[in-house]
Protein backbone atom coordinates (compact mmCIF):
# COMPACT_ATOMS: atom_id res chain seq x y z
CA UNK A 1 19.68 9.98 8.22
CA UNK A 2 16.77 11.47 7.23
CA UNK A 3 17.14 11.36 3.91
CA UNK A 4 17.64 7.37 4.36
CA UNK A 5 14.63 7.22 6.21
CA UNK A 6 12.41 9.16 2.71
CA UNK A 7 14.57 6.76 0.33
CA UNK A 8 13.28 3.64 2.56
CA UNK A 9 9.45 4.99 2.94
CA UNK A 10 9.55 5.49 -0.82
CA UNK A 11 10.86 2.31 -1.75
CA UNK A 12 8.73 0.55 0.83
CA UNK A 13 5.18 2.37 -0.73
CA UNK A 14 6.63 1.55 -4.15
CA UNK A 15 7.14 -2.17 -3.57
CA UNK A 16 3.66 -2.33 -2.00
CA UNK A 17 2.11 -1.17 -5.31
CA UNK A 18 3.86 -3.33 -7.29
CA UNK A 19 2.85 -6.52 -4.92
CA UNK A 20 -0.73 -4.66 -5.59
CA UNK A 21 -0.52 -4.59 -9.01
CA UNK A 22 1.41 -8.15 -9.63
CA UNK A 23 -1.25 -9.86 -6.95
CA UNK A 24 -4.10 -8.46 -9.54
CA UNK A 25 -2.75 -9.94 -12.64
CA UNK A 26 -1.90 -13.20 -10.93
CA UNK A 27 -6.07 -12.93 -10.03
CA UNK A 28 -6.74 -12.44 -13.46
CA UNK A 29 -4.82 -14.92 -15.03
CA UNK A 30 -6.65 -17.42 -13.03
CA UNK A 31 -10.07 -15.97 -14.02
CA UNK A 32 -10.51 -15.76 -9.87
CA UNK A 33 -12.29 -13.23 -8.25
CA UNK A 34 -10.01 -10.20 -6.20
CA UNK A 35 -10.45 -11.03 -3.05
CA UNK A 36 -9.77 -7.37 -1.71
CA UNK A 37 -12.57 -4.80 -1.70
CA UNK A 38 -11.76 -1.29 -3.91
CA UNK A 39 -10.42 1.31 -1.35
CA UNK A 40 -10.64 3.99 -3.55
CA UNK A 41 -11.30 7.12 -1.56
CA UNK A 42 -12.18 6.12 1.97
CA UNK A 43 -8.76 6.60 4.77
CA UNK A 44 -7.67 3.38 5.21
CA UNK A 45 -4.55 1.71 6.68
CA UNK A 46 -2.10 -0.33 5.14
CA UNK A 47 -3.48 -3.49 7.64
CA UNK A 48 -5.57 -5.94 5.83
CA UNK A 49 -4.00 -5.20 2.33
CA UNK A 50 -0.79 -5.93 3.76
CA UNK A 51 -1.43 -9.08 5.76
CA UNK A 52 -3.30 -10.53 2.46
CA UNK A 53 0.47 -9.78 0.60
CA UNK A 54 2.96 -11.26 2.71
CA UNK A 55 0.83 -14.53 2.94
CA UNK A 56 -2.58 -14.08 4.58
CA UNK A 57 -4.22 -15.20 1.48
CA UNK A 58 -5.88 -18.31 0.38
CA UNK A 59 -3.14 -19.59 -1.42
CA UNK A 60 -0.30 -18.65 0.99
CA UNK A 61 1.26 -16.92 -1.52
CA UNK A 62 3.85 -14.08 -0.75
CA UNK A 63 3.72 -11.08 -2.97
CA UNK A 64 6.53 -9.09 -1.12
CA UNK A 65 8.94 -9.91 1.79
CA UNK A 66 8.94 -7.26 4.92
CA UNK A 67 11.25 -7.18 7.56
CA UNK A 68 10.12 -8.07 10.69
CA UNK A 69 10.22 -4.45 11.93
CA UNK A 70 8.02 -3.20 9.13
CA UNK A 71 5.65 -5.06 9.94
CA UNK A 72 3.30 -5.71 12.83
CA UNK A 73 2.28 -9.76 12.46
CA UNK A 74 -0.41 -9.36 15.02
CA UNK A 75 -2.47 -6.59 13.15
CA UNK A 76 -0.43 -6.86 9.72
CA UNK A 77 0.00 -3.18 9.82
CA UNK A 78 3.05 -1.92 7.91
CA UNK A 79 4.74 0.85 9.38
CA UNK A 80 7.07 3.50 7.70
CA UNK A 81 10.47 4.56 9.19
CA UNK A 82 8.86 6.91 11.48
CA UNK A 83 6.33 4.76 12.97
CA UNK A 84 3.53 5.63 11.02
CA UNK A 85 0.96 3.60 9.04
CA UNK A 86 1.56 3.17 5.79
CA UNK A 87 -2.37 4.26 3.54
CA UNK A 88 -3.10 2.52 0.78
CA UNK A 89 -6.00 2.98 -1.82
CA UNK A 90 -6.83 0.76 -5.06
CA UNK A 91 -9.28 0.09 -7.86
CA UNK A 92 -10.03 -2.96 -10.09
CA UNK A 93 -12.09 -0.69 -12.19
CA UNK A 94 -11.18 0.40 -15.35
CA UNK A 95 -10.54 3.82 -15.99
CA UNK A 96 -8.67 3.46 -12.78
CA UNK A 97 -8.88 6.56 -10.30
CA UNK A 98 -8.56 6.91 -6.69
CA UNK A 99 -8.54 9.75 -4.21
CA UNK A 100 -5.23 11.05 -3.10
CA UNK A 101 -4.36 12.04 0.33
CA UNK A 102 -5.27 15.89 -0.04
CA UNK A 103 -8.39 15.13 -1.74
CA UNK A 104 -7.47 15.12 -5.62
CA UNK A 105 -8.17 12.47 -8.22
CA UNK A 106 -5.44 10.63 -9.11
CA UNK A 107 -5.60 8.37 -12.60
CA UNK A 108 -3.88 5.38 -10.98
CA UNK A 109 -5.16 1.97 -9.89
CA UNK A 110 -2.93 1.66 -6.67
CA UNK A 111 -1.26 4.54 -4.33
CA UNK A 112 0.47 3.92 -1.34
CA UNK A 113 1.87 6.86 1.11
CA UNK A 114 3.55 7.54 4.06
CA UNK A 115 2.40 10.65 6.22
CA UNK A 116 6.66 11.39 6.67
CA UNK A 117 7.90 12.41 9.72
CA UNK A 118 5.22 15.06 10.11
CA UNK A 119 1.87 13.43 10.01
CA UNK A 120 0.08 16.90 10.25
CA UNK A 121 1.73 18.17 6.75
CA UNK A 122 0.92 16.85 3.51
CA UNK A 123 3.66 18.40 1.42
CA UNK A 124 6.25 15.87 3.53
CA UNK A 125 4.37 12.87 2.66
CA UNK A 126 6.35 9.90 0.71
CA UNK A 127 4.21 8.80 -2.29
CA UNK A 128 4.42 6.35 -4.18
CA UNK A 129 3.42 8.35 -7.57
């Protein structure tokens, strides 16, 4: 079981990046402006990322499907198998770099991650890098 549960927070903070990344281009493409500020180093939680992806967005438009239990309509907080909020961090600045969870600089424009079952230990956290 627990093994299932890492598999699903993986594929979970993997899918998230790619709604991230696919959201961006869509922006682009349409010469419109991002509507998401850069979390690039500050903690953050999954909430008003998330919300803006399945829909909360000016156009309505769903970048990735959640199942109900995921996710938490009232706050759009997306939760990973344990309970636990989902962090995400992102750029729109190019050389893209944001701040991993332990503090290091990683060359990516989107990273999601799940603090596992042990929020207090870093080396059991899913990410999606």
């Amino acid at each position: 079981i627990r093994r299932v549960m890492r598999i699903a927070a993986r594929s979970n903070a993997t899918r998230t990046v790619t709604a991230v990344r696919h959201a961006f281009e869509v922006y682009q493409q349409q010469q419109s402006a991002w509507p998401i500020a850069d979390l690039t180093a500050s903690p953050t939680t999954s909430s008003n990322t998330v919300a803006w992806l399945v829909g909360g967005n000016s156009q309505k438009v769903r970048y990735m499907q959640l199942a109900p239990k995921q996710l938490d309509s009232a706050t759009g907080n997306l939760f990973d198998p344990w309970g636990n909020l989902y962090q995400i961090r992102f750029t729109t600045v190019y050389p893209p770099t944001v701040t991993g969870p332990a503090g290091e600089t990683i060359p990516l424009g989107c990273i999601v991650w799940s603090p596992g079952p042990d929020t207090n230990n870093i080396r059991d956290d899913i990410k999606s890098w």
